[in-house]
PDB file of N, CA and C in Angstrom:
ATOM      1  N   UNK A   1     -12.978  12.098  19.282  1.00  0.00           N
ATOM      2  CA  UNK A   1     -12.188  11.138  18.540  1.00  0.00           C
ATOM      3  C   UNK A   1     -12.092  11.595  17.088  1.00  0.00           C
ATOM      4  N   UNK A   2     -10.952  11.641  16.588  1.00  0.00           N
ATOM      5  CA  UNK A   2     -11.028  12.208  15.093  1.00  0.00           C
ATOM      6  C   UNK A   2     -11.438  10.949  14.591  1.00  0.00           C
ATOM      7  N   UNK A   3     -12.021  11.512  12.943  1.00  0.00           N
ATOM      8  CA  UNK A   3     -12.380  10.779  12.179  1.00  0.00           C
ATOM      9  C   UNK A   3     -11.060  10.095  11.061  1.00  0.00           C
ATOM     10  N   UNK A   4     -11.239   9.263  10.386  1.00  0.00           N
ATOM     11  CA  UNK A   4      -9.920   8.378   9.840  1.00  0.00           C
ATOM     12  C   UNK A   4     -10.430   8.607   8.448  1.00  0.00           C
ATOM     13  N   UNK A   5      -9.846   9.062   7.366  1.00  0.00           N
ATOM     14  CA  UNK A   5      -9.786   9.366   6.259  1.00  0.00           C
ATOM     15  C   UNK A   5     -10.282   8.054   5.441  1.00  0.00           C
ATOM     16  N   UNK A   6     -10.991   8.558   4.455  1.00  0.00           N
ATOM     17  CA  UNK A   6     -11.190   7.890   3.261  1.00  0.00           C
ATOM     18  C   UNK A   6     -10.592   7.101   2.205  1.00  0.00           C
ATOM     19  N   UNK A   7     -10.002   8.193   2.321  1.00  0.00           N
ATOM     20  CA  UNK A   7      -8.992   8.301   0.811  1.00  0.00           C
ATOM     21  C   UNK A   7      -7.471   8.826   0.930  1.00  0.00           C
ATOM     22  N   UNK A   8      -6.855   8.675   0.141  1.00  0.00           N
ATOM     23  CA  UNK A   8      -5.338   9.408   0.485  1.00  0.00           C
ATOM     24  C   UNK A   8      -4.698   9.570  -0.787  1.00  0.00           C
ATOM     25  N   UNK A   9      -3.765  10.438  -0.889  1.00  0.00           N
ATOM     26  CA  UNK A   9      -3.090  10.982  -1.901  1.00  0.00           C
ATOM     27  C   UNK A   9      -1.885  10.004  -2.259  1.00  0.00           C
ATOM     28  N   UNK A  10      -1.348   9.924  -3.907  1.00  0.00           N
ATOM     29  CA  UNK A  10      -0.632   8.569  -3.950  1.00  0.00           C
ATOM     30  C   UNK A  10       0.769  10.115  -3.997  1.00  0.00           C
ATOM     31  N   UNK A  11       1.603   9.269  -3.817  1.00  0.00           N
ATOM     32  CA  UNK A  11       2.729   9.972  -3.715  1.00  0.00           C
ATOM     33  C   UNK A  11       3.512  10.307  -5.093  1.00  0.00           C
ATOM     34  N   UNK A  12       3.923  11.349  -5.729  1.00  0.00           N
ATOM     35  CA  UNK A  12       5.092  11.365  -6.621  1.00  0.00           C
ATOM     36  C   UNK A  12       6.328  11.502  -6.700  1.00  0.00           C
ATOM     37  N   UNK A  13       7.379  10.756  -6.659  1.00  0.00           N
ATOM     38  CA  UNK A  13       8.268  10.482  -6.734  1.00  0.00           C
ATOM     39  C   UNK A  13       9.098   9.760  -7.739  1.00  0.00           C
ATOM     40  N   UNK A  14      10.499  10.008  -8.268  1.00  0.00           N
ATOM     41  CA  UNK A  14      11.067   9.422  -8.977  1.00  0.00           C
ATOM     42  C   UNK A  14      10.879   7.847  -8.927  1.00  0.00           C
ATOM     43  N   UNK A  15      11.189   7.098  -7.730  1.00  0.00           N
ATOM     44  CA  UNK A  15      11.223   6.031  -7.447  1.00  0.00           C
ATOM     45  C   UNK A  15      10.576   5.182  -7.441  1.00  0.00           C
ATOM     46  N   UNK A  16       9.054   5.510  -7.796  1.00  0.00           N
ATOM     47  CA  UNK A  16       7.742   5.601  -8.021  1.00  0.00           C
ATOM     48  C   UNK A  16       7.491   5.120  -9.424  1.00  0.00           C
ATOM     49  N   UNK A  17       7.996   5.955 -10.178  1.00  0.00           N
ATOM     50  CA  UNK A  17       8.403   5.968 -11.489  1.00  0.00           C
ATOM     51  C   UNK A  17       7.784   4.704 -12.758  1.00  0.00           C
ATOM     52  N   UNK A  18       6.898   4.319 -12.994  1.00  0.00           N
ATOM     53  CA  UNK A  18       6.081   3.047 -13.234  1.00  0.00           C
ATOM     54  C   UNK A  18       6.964   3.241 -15.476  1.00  0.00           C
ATOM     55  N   UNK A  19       7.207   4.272 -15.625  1.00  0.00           N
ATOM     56  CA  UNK A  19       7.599   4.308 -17.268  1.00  0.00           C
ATOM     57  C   UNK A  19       8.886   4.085 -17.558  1.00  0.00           C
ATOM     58  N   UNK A  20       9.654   4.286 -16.207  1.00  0.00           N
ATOM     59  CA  UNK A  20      11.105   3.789 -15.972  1.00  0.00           C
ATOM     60  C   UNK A  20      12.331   4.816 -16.236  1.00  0.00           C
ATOM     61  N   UNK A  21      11.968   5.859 -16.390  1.00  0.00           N
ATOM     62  CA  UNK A  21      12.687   6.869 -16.967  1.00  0.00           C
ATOM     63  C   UNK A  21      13.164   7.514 -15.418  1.00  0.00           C
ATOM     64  N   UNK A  22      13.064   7.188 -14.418  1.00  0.00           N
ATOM     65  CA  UNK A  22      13.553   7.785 -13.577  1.00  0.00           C
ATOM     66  C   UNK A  22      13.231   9.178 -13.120  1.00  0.00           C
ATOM     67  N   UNK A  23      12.217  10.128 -13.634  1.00  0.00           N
ATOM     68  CA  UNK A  23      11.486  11.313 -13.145  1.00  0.00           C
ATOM     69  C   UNK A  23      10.022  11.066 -12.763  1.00  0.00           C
ATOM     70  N   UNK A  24       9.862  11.804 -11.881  1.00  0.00           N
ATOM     71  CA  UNK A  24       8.612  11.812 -11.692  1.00  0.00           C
ATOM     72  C   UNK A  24       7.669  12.540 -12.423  1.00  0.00           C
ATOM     73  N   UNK A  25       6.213  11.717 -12.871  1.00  0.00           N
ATOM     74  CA  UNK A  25       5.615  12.675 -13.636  1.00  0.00           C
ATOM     75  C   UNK A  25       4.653  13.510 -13.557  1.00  0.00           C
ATOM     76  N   UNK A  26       4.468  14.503 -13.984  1.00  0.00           N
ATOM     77  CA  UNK A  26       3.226  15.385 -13.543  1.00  0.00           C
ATOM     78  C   UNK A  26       1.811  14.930 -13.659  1.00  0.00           C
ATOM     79  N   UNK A  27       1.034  14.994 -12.675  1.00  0.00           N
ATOM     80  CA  UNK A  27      -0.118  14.170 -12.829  1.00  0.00           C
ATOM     81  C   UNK A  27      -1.248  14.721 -11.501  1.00  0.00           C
ATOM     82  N   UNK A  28      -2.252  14.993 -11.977  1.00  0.00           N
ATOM     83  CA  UNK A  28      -3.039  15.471 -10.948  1.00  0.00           C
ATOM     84  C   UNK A  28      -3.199  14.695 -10.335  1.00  0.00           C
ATOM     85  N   UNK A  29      -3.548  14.861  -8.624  1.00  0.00           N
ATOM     86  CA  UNK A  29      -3.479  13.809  -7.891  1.00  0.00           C
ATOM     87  C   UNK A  29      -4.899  13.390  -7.824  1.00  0.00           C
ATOM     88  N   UNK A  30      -5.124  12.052  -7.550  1.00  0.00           N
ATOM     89  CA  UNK A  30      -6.669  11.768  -7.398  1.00  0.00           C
ATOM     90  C   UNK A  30      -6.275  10.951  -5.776  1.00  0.00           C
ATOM     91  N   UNK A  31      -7.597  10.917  -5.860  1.00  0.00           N
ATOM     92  CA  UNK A  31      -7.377  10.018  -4.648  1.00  0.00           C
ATOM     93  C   UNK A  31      -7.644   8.545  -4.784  1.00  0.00           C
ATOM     94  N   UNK A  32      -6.851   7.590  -4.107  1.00  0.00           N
ATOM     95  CA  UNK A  32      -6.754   6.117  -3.784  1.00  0.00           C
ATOM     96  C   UNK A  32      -7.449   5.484  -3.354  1.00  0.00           C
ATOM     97  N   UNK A  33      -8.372   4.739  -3.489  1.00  0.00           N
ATOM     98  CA  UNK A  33      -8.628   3.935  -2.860  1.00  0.00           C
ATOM     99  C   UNK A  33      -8.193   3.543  -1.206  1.00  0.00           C
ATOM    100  N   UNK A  34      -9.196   2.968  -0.158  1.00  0.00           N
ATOM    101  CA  UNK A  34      -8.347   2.686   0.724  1.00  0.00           C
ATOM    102  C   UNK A  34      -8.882   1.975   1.718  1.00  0.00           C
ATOM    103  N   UNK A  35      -7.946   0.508   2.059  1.00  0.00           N
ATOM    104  CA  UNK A  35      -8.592  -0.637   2.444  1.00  0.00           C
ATOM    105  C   UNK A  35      -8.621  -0.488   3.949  1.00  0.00           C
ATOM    106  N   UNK A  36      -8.980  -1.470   4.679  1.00  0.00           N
ATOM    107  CA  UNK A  36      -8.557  -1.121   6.331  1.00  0.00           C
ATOM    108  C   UNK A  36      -7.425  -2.744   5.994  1.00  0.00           C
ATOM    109  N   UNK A  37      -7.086  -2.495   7.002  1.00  0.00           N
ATOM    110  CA  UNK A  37      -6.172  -3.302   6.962  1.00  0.00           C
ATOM    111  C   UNK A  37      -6.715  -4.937   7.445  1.00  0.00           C
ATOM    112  N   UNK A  38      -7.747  -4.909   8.569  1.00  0.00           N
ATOM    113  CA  UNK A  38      -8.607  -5.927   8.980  1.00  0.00           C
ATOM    114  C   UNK A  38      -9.138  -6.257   7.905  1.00  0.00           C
ATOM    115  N   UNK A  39      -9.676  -5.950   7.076  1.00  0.00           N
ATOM    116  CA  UNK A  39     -10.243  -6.612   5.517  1.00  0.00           C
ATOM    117  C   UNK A  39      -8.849  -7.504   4.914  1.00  0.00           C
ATOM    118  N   UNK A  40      -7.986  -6.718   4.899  1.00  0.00           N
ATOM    119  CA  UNK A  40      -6.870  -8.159   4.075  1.00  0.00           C
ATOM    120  C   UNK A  40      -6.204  -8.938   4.973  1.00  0.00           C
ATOM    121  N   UNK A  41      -6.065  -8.855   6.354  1.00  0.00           N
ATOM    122  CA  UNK A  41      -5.863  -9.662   7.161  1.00  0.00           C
ATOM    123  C   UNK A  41      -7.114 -11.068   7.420  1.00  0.00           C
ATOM    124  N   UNK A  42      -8.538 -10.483   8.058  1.00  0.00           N
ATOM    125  CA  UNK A  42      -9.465 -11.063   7.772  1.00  0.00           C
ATOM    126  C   UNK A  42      -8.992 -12.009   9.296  1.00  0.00           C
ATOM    127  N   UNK A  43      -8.263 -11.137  10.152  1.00  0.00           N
ATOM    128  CA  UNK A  43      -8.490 -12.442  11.380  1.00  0.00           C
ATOM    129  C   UNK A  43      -7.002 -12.758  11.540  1.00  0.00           C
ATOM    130  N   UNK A  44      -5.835 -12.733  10.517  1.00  0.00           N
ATOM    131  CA  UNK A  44      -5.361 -13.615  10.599  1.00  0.00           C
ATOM    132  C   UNK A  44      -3.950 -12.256  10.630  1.00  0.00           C
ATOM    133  N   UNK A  45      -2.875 -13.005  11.503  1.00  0.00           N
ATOM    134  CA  UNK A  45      -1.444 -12.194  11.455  1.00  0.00           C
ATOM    135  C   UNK A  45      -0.679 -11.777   9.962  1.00  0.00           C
ATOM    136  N   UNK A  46      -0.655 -12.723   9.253  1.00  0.00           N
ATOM    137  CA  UNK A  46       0.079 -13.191   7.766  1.00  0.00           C
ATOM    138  C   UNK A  46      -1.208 -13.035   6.830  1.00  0.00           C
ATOM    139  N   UNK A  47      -0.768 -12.207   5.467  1.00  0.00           N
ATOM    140  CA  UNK A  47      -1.348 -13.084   4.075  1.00  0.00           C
ATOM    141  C   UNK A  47      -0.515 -12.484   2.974  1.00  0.00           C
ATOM    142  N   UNK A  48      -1.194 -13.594   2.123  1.00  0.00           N
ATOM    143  CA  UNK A  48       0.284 -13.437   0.795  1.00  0.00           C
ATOM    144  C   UNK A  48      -0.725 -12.667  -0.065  1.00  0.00           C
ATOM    145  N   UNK A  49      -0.027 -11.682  -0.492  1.00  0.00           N
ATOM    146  CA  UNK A  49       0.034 -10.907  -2.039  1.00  0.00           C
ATOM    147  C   UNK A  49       0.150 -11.206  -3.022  1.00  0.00           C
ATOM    148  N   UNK A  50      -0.730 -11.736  -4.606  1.00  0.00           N
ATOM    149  CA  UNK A  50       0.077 -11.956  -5.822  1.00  0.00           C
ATOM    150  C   UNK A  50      -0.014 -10.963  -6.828  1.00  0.00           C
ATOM    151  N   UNK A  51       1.181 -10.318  -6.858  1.00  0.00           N
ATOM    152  CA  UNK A  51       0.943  -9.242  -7.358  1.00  0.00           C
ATOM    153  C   UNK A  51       2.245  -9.480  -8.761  1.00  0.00           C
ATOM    154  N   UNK A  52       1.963  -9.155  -9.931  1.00  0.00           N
ATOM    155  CA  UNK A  52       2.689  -9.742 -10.898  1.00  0.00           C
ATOM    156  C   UNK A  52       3.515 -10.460 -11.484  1.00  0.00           C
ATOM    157  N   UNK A  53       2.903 -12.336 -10.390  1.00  0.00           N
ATOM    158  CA  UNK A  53       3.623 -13.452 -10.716  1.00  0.00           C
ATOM    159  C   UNK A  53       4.185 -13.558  -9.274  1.00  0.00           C
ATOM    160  N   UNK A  54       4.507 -12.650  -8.600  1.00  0.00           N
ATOM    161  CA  UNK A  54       5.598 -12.847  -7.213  1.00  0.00           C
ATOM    162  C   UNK A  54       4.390 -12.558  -6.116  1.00  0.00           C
ATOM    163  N   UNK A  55       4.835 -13.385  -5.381  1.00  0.00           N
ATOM    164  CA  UNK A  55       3.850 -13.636  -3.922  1.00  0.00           C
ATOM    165  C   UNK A  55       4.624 -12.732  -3.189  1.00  0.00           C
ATOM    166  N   UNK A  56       4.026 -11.855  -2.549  1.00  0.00           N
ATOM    167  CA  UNK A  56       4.615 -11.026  -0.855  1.00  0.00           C
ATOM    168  C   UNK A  56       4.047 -11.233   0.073  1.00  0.00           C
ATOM    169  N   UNK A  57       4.680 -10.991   1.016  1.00  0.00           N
ATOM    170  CA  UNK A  57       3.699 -11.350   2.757  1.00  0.00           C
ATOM    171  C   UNK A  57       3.599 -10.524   3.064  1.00  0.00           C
ATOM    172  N   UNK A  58       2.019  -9.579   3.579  1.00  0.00           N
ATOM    173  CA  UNK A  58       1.949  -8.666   4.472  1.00  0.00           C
ATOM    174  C   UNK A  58       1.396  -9.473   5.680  1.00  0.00           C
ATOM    175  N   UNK A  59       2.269  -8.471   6.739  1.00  0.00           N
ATOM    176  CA  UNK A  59       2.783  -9.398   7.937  1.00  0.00           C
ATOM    177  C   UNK A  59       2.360  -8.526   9.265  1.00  0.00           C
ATOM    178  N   UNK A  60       1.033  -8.801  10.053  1.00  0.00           N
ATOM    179  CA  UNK A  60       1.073  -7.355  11.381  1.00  0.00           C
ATOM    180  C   UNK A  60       2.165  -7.658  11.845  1.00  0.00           C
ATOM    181  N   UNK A  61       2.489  -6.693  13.076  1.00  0.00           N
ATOM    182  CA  UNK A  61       3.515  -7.147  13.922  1.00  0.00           C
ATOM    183  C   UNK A  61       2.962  -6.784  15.599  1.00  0.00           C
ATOM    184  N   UNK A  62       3.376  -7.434  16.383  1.00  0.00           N
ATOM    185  CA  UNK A  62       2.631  -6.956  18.121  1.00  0.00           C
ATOM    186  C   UNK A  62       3.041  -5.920  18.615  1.00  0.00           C
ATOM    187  N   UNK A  63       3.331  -4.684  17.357  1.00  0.00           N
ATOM    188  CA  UNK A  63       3.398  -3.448  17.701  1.00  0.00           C
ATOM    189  C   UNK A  63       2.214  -2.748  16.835  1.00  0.00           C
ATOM    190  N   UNK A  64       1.277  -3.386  16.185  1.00  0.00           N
ATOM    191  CA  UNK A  64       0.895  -3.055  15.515  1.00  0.00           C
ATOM    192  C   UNK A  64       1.068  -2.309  14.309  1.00  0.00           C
ATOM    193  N   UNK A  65       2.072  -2.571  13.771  1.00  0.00           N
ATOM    194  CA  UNK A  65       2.673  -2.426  12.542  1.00  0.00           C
ATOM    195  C   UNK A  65       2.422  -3.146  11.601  1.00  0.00           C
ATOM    196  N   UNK A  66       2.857  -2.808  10.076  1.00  0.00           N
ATOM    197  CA  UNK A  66       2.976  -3.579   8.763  1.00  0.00           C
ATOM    198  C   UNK A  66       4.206  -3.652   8.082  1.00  0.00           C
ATOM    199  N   UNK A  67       4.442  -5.019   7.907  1.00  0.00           N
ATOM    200  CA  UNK A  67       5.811  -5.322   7.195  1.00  0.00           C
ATOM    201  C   UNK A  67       5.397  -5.986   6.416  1.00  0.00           C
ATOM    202  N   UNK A  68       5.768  -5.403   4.541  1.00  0.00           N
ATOM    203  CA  UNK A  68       5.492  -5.929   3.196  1.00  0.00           C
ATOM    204  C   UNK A  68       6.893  -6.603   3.025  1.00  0.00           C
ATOM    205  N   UNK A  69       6.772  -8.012   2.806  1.00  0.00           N
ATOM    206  CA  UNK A  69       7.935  -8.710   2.255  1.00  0.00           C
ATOM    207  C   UNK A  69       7.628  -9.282   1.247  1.00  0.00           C
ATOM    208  N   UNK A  70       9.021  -9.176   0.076  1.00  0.00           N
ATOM    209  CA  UNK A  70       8.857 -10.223  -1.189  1.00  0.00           C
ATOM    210  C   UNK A  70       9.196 -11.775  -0.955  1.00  0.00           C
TER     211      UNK A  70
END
């Protein structure tokens, strides 16, 4: 059985872009943090996100998937 990673690399991309200038910037990569997903579920199908004033729903699905909605 393979083993499931730790950590993971954050992605760079324009779109990404947190200074707003629309390029991506050079930046050594570190690694992320990284939750299981049963920790923010905690049991449950649905939970809301508050992430700067705006609530999102991360949502499993009975494919075992994740759908982030605002």
């Amino acid at each position: 059985m393979p083993t499931s990673p730790k950590t993971f690399s954050v992605l760079s991309h324009p779109s990404l872009d947190q200074a707003g200038t629309g390029q991506a910037s050079i930046q050594t990569q570190r690694p992320a943090p990284l939750v299981e997903s049963t920790e923010l579920l905690r049991g449950s199908k649905t939970v809301g996100i508050l992430h700067n004033g705006s609530v999102y729903r991360l949502q499993a699905t009975k494919l075992g998937k994740l759908i982030l909605t605002k």
